[in-house]
Protein backbone atom coordinates (compact mmCIF):
# COMPACT_ATOMS: atom_id res chain seq x y z
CA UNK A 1 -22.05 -13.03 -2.92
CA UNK A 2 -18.64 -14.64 -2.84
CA UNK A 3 -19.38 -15.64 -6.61
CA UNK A 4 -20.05 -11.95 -7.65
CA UNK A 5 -17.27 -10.41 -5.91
CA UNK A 6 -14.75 -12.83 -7.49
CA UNK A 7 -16.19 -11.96 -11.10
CA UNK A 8 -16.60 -8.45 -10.09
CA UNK A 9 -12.33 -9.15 -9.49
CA UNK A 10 -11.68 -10.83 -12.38
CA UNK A 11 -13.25 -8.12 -14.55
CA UNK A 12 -10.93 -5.06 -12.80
CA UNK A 13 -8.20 -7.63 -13.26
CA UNK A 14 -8.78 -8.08 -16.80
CA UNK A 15 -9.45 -4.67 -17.35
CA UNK A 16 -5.63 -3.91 -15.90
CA UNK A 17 -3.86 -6.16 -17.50
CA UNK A 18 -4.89 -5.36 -20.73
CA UNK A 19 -2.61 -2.50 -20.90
CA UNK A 20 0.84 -3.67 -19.59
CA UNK A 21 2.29 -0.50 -18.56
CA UNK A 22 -0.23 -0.01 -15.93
CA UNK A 23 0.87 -3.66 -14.04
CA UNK A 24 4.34 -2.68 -14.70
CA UNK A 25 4.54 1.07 -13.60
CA UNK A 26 3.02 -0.16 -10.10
CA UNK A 27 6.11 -2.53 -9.64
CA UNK A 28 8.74 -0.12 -11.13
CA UNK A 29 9.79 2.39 -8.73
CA UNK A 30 10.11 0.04 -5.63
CA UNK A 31 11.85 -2.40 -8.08
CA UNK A 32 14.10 0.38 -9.29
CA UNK A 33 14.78 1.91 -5.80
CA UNK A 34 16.39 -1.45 -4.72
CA UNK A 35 18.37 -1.97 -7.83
CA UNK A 36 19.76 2.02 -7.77
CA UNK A 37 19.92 2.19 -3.43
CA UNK A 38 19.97 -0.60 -1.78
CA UNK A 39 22.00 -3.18 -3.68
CA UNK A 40 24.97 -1.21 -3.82
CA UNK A 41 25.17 0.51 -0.75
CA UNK A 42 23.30 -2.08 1.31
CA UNK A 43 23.50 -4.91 -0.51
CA UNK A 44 26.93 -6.70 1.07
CA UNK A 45 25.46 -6.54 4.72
CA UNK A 46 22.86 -8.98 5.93
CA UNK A 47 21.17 -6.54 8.50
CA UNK A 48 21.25 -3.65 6.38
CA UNK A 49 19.64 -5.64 3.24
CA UNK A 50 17.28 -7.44 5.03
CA UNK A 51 15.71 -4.26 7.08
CA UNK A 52 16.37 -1.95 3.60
CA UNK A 53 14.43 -4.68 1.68
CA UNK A 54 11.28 -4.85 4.11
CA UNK A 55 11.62 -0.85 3.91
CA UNK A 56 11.06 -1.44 0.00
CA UNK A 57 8.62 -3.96 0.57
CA UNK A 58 6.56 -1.33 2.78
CA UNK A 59 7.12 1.34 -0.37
CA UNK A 60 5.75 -0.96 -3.06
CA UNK A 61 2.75 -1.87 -0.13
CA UNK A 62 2.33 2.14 0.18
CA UNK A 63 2.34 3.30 -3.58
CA UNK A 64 -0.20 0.09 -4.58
CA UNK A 65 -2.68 1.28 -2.22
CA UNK A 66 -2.31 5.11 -2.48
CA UNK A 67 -2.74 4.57 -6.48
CA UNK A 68 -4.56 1.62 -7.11
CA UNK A 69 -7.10 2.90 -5.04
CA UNK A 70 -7.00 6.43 -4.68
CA UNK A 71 -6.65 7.22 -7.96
CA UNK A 72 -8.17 3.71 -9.38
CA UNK A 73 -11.62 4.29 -7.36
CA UNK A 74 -11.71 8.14 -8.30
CA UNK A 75 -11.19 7.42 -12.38
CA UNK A 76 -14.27 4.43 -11.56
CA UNK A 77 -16.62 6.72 -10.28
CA UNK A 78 -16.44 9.08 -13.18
CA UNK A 79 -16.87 6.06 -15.93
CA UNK A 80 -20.82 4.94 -16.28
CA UNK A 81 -20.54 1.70 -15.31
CA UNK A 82 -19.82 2.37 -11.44
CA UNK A 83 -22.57 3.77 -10.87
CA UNK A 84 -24.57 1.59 -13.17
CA UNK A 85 -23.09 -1.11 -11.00
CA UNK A 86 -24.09 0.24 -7.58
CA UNK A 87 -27.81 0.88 -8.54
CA UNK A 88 -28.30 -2.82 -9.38
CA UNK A 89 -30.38 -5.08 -6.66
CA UNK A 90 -27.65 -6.97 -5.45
CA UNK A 91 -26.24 -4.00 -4.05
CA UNK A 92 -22.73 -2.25 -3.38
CA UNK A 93 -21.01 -4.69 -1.60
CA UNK A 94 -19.89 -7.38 -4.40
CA UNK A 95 -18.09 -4.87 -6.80
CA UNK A 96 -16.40 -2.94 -3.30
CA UNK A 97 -15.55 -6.36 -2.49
CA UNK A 98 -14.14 -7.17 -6.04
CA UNK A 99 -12.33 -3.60 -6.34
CA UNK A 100 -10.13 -4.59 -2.55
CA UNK A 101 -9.18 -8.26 -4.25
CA UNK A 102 -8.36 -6.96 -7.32
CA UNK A 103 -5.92 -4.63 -5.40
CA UNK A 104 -4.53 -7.21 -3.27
CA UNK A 105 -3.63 -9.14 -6.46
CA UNK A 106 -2.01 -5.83 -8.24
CA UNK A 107 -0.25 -5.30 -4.64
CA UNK A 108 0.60 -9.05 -4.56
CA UNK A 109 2.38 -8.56 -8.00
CA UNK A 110 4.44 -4.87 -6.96
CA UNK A 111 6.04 -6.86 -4.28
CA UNK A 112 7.59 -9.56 -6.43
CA UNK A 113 10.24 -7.87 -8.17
CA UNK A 114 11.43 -6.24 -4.78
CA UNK A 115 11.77 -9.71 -3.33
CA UNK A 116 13.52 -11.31 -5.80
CA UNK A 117 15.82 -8.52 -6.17
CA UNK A 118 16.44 -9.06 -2.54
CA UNK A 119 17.23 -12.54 -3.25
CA UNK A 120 19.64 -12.63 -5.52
CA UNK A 121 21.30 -9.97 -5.67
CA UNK A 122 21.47 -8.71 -1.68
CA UNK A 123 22.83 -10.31 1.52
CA UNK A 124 19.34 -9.92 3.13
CA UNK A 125 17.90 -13.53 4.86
CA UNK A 126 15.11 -14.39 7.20
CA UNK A 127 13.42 -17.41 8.06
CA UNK A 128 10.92 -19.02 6.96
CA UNK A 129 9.32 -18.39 9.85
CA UNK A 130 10.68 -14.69 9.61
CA UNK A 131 8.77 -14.91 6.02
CA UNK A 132 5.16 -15.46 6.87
CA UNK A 133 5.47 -12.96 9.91
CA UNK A 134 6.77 -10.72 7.19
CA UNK A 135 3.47 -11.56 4.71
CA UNK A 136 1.22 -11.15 7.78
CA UNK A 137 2.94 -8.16 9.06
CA UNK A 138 2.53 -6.70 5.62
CA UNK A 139 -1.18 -7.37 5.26
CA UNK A 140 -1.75 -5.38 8.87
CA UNK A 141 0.71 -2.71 7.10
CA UNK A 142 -1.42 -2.19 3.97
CA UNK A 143 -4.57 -1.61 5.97
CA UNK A 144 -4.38 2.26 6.84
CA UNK A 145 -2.90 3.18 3.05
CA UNK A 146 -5.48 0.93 1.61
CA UNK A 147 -8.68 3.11 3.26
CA UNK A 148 -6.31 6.36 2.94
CA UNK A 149 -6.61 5.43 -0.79
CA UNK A 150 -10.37 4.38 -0.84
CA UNK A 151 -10.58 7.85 1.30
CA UNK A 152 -8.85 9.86 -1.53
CA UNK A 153 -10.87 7.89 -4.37
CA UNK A 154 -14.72 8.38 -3.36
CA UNK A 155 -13.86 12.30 -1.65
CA UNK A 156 -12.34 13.76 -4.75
CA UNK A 157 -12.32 13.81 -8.91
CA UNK A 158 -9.63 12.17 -10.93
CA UNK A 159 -7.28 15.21 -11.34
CA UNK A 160 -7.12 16.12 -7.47
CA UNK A 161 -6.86 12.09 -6.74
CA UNK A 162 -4.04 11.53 -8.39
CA UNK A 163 -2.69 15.39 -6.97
CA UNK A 164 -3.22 14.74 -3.74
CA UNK A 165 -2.00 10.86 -3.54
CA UNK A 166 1.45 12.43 -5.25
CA UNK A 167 1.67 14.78 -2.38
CA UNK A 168 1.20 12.66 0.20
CA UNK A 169 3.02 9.76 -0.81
CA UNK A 170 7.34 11.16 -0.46
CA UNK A 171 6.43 12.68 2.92
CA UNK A 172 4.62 9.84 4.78
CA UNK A 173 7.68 7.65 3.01
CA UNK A 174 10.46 10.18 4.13
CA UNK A 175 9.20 11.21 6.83
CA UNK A 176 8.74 7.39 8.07
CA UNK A 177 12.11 6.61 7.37
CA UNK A 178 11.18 4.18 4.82
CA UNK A 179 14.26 5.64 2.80
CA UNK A 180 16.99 4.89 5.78
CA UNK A 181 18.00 2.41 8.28
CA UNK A 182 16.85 2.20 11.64
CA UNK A 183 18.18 4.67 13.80
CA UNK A 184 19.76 6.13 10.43
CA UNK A 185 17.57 8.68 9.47
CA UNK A 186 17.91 12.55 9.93
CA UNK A 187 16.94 14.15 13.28
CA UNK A 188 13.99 15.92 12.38
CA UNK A 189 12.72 12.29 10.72
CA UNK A 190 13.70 10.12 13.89
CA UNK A 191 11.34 12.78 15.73
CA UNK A 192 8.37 12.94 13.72
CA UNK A 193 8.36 9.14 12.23
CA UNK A 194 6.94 7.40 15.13
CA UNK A 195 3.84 9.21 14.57
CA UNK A 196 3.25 8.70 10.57
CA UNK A 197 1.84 5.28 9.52
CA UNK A 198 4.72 4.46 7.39
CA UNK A 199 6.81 4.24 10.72
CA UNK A 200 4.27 1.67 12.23
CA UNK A 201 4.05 -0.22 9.16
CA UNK A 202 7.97 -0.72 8.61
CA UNK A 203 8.51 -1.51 12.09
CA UNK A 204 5.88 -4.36 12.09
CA UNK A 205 8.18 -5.99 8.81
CA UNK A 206 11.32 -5.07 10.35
CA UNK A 207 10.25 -7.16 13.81
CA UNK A 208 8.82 -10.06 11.33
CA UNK A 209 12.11 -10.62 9.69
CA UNK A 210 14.84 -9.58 11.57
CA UNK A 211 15.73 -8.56 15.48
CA UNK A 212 13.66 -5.16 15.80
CA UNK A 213 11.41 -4.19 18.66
CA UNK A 214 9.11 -2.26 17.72
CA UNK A 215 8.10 1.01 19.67
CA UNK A 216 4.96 1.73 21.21
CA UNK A 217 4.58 4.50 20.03
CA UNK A 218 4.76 3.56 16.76
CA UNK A 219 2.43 0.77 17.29
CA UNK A 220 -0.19 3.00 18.96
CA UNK A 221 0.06 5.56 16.50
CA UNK A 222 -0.56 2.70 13.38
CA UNK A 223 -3.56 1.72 14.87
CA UNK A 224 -4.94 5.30 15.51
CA UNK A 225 -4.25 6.17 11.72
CA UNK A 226 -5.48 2.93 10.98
CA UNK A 227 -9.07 3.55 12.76
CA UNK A 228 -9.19 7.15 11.34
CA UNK A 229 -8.54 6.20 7.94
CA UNK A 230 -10.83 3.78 8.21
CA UNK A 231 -13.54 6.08 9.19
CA UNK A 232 -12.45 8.87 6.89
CA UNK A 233 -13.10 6.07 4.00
CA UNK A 234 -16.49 4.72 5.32
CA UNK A 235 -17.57 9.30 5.39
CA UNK A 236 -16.09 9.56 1.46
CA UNK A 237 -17.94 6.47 0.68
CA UNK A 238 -21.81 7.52 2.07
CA UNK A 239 -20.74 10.97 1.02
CA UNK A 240 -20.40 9.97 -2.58
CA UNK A 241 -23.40 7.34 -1.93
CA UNK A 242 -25.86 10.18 -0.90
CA UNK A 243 -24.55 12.69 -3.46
CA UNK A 244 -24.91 10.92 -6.36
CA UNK A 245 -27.73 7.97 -5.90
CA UNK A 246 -30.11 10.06 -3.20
């Protein structure tokens, strides 16, 4: 099983990679948002760049999972070998298996430029310590986007995949205050942030790599979108199961 769903992995992989712009588009914008926003107006102060930098992390986490899978599952199921692949004896579970590592690694990869831009050309600094909170923290983050995706990708075609994941995607970030510092963001966002997933998320990697307490209500309200997602995912998937393969 383990075997399968690491070839199953290395074929998406391989698939990817063969045309560049699609590794490179994934790490762009969160890349480019830190060299055009943070670096020079954040960039000189250590609290600001450290929390702004997680905040870019959590973008690059967000837009990897909304695409890669939203619109990455969605353009799958309408190519012949998906479902080719999913009628064969040993079953579903390998390639699903294959398609979540082979986003981890394309998510792994989006997060890299961000980082190093972070590095070496911001005041932001955390511990070591600080640093694998932040890569465990970011893991928990990824969890609700990653089944919103898989949601998105087995409910609807290509065209209204990629639609929708464009909708949602600048008001869960805005509206989270991904896109501001703690406390900094407009009044209507400081109200309604605590209840998005973004706002969970960012608060886990702000608390892994700097001094941030997360809220509560934050907290509670991650794990609620976290479990519906997750459900929501686990529907699109039998839904698309029984429609197509009953």
């Amino acid at each position: 099983m383990t075997s399968l769903a690491l070839t199953h992995a290395r074929f998406r992989i391989l698939e990817t990679i063969r045309i560049p712009i699609a590794v490179v588009g994934g790490a762009f914008f969160p890349a480019a948002s830190m060299l055009f926003f943070v670096v020079p107006f954040a960039g000189s102060d250590p609290v600001g760049a450290t929390f702004a930098t997680a905040s870019m992390v959590m973008f690059a986490v967000m837009t990897s999972s909304l695409f890669n899978y939203g619109v990455g599952v969605s353009e799958d199921r309408a190519q012949p070998w998906d479902p080719f692949t999913r009628t064969l004896p040993a079953g579903p579970a390998a390639a699903f298996a294959g398609r979540i590592l082979s986003g981890l690694t394309f998510m792994a990869i989006s997060l890299v430029p961000v980082v190093i831009i972070g590095w070496l050309f911001t005041a932001a600094t955390t511990s070591w310590v600080g640093l694998l909170l932040g890569l465990g923290a970011v893991v928990l983050a990824a969890l609700p986007f990653t089944f919103m995706g898989l949601a998105i990708g087995y409910a609807l075609p290509m065209k209204a995949a990629l639609a929708v994941a464009q909708i949602i995607f600048f008001p869960l970030a805005f509206g989270g205050g991904l896109l501001s510092a703690p406390g900094d963001a407009p009044g209507f966002v400081e109200t309604i942030a605590p209840y998005l997933p973004t706002r969970g998320a960012v608060e886990l990697l702000w608390a892994a790599v700097g001094d941030f307490a997360p809220s509560t209500t934050s907290m509670v309200s991650l794990a609620v979108w976290t479990a519906v997602m997750a459900a929501l995912a686990a529907w699109a998937f039998k839904r698309d199961e029984g429609a197509r393969f009953s």
